[in-house]
C-alpha atoms as a PDB file:
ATOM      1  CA  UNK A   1      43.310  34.298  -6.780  1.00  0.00           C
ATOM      2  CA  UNK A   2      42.204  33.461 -10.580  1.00  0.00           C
ATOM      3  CA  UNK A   3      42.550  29.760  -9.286  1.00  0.00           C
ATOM      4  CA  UNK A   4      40.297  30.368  -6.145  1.00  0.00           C
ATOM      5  CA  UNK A   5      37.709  31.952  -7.933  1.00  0.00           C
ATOM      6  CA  UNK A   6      37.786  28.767 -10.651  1.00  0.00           C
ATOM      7  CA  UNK A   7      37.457  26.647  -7.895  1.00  0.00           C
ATOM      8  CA  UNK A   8      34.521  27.949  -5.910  1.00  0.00           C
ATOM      9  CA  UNK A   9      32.680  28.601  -9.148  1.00  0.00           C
ATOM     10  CA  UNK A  10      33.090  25.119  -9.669  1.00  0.00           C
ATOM     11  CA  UNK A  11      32.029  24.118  -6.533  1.00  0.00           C
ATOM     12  CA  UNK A  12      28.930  26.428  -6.732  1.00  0.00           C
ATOM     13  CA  UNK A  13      27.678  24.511 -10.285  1.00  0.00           C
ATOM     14  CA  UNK A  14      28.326  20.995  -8.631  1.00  0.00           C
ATOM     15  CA  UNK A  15      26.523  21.883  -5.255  1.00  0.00           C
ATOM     16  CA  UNK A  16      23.442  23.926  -7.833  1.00  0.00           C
ATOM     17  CA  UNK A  17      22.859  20.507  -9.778  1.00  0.00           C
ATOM     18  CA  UNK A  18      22.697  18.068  -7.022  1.00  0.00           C
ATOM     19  CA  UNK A  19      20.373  20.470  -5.503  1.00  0.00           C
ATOM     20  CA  UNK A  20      18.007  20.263  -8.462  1.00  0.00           C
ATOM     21  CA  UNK A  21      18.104  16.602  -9.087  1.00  0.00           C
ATOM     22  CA  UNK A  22      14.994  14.638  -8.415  1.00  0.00           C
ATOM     23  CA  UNK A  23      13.313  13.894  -5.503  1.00  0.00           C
ATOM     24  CA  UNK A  24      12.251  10.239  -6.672  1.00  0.00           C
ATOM     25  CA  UNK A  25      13.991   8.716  -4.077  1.00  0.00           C
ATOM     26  CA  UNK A  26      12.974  10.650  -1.098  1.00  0.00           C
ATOM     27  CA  UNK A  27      11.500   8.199   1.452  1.00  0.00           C
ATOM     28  CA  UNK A  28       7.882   8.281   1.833  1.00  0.00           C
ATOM     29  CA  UNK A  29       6.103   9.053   4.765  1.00  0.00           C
ATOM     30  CA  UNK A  30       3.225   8.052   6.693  1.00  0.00           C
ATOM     31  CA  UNK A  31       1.262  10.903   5.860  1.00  0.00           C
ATOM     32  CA  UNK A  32       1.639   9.743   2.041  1.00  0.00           C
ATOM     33  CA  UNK A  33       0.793   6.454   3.020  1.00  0.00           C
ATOM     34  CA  UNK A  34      -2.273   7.647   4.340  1.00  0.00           C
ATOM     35  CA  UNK A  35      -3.218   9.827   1.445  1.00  0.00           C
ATOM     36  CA  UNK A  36      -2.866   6.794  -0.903  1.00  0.00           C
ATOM     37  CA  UNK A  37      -4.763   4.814   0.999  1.00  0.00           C
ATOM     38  CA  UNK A  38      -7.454   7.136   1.912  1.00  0.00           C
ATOM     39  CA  UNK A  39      -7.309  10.074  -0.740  1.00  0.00           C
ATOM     40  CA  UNK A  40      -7.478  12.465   1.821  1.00  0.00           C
ATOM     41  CA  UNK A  41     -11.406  10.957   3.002  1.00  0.00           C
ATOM     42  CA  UNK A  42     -12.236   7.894   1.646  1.00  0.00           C
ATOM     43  CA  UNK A  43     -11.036   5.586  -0.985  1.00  0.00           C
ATOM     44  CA  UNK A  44     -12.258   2.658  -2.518  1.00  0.00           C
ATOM     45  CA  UNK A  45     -10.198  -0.636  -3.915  1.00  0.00           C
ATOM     46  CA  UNK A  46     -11.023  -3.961  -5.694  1.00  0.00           C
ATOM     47  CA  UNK A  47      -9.082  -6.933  -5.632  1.00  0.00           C
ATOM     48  CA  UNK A  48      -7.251  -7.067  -8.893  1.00  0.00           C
ATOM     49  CA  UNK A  49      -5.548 -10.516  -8.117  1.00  0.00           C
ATOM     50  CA  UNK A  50      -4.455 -12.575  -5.149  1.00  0.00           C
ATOM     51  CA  UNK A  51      -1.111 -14.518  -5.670  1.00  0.00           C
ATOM     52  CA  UNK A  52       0.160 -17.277  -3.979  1.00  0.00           C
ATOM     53  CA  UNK A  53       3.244 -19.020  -3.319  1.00  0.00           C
ATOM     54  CA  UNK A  54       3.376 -20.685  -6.644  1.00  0.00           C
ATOM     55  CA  UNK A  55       2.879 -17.129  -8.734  1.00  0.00           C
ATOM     56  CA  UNK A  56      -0.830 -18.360  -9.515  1.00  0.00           C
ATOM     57  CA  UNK A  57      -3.284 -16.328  -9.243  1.00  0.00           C
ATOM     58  CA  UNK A  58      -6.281 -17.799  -7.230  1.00  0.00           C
ATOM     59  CA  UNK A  59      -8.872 -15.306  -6.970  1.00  0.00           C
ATOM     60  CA  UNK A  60     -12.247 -16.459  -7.573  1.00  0.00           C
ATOM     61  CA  UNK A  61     -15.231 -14.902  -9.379  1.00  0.00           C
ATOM     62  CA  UNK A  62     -16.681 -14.081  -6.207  1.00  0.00           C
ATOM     63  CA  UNK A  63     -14.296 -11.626  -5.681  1.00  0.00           C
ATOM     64  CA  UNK A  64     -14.934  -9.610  -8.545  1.00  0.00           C
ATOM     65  CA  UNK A  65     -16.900  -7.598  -6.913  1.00  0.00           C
ATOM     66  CA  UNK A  66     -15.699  -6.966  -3.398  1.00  0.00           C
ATOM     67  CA  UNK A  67     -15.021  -3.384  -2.561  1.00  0.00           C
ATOM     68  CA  UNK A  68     -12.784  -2.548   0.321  1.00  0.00           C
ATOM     69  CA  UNK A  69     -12.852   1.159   1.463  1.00  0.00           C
ATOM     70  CA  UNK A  70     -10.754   3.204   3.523  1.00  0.00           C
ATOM     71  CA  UNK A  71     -11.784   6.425   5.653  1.00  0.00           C
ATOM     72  CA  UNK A  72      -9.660   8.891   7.282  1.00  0.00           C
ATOM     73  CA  UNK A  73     -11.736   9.952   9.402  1.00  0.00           C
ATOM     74  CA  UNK A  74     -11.452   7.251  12.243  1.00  0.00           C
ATOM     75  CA  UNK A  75      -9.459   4.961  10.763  1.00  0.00           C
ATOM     76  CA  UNK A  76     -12.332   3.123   9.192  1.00  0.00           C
ATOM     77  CA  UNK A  77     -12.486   0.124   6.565  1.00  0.00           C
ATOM     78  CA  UNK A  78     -15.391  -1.690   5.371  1.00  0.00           C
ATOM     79  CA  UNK A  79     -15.289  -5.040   3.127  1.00  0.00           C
ATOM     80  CA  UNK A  80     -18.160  -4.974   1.450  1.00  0.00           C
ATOM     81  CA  UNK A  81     -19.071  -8.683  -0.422  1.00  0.00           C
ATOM     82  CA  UNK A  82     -21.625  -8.066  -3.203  1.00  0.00           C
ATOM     83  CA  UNK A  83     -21.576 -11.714  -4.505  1.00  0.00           C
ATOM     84  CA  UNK A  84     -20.795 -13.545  -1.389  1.00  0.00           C
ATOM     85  CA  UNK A  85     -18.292 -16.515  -1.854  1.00  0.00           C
ATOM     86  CA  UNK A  86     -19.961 -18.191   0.818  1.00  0.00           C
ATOM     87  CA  UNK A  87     -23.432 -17.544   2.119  1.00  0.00           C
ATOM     88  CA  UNK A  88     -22.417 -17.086   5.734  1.00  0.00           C
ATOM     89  CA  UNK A  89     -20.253 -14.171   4.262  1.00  0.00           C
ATOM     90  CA  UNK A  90     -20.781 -11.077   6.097  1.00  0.00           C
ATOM     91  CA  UNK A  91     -19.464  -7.597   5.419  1.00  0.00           C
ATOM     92  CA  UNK A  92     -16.661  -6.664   7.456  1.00  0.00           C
ATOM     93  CA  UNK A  93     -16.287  -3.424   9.348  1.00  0.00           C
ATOM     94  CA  UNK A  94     -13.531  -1.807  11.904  1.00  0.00           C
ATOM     95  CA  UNK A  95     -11.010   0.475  11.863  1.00  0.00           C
ATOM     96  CA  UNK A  96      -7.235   0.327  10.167  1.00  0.00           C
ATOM     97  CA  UNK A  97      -3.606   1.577  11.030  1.00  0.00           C
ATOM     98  CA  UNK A  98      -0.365   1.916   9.645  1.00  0.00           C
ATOM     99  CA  UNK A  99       2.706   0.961  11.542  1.00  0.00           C
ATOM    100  CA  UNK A 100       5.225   3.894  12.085  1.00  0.00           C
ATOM    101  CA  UNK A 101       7.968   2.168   9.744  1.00  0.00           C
ATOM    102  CA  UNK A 102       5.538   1.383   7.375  1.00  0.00           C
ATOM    103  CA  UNK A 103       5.994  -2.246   6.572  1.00  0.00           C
ATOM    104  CA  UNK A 104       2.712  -3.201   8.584  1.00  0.00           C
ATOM    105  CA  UNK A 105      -1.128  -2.819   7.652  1.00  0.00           C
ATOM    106  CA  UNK A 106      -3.650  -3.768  10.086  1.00  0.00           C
ATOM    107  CA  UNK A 107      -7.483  -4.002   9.510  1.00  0.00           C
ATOM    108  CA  UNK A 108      -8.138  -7.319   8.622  1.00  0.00           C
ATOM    109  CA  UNK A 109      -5.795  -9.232  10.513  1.00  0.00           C
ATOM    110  CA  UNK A 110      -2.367  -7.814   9.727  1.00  0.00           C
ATOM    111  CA  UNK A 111      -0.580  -7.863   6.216  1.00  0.00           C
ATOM    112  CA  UNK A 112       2.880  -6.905   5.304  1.00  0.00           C
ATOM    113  CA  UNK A 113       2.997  -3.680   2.842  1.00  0.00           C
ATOM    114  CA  UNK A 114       4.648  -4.332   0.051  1.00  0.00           C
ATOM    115  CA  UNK A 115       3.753  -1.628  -2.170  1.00  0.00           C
ATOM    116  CA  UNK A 116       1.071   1.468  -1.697  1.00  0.00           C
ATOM    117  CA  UNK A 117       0.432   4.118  -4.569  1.00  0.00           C
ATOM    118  CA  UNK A 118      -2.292   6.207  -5.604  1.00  0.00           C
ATOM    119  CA  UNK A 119      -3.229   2.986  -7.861  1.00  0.00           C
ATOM    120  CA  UNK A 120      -1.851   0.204  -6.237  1.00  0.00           C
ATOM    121  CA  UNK A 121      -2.039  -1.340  -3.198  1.00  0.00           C
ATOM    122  CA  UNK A 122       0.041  -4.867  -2.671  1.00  0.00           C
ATOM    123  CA  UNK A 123       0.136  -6.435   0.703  1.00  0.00           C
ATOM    124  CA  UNK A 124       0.874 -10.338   1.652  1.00  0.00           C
ATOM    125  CA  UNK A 125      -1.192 -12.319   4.146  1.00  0.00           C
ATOM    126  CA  UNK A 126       0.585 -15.207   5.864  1.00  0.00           C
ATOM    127  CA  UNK A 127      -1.337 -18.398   6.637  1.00  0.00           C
ATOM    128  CA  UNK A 128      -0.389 -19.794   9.909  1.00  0.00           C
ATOM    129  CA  UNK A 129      -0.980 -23.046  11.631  1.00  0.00           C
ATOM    130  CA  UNK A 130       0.101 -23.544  15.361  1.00  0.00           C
ATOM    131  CA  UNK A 131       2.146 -20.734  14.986  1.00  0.00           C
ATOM    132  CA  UNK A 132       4.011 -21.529  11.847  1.00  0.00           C
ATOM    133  CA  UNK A 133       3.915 -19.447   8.911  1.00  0.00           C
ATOM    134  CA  UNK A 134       2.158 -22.731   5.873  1.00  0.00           C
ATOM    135  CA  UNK A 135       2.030 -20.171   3.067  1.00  0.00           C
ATOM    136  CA  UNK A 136       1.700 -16.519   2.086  1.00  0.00           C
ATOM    137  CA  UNK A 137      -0.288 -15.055  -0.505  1.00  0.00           C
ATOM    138  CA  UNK A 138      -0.192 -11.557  -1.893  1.00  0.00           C
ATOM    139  CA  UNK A 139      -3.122  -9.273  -2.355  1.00  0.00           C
ATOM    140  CA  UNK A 140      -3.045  -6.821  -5.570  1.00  0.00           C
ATOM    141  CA  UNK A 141      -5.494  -4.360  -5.018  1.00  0.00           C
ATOM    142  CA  UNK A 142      -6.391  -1.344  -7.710  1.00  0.00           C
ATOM    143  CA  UNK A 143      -7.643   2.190  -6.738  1.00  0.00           C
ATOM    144  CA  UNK A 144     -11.368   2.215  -8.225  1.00  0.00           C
ATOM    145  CA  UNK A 145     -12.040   6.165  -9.753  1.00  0.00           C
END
């Protein structure tokens, strides 16, 4: 009985820790996604750099500026271009989604999610002609507070 006691006890202490190990790699959600992307209303990014193929990075000073805000509430985004990179630049405005397994983002065209924080958001853009994927560049874009 001594023996059978040890061993439950045991068991007990091994089931107790597992139990209380981090969470880190719980999967996240869509609702998470969402709330990183929005902060619960409305959230506003810059683009930090744009990578391409080649690991350059190939924003321009145009871009410095740019502000691209998402809203809950509707799914909004705007792209708002404060120094325009070309003068027939307008600001862009429509709505955004997130695909249930989370790998897609769509509001300006779509773009492949590579990585969404509260402080990061890192999605690729592929460049197609007839069809045919002729390059890919990734967007790094940083929560503005």
């Amino acid at each position: 009985m001594n023996k059978f006691f040890k061993l439950i006890l045991a068991t007990c202490i091994v089931c107790f820790v597992f139990a209380c190990e981090d969470d880190e790699d719980d999967p996240v959600t869509k609702e998470q996604y969402i709330q990183f992307l929005t902060n619960g209303s409305e959230k506003s990014w810059k683009i930090d750099r744009i990578i391409d193929p080649d690991g350059n990075n190939i924003k321009k000073d145009c871009q410095d500026d740019d502000v691209l805000v998402f809203k809950k509430e509707n799914q909004e985004f705007s792209f708002m271009y404060n120094q325009k990179c070309f003068p027939e630049s307008t600001d862009d405005f429509g709505t955004w989604e997130i695909s249930d397994d989370l790998r897609i983002l769509t509001f300006y065209g779509s773009a492949s999610i590579f990585s969404l924080n509260q402080e990061e958001l890192i999605i690729m853009y592929g460049y197609y002609d007839s069809k045919k994927v002729t390059g890919r560049s990734e967007y790094i874009f940083t929560a503005i507070e």
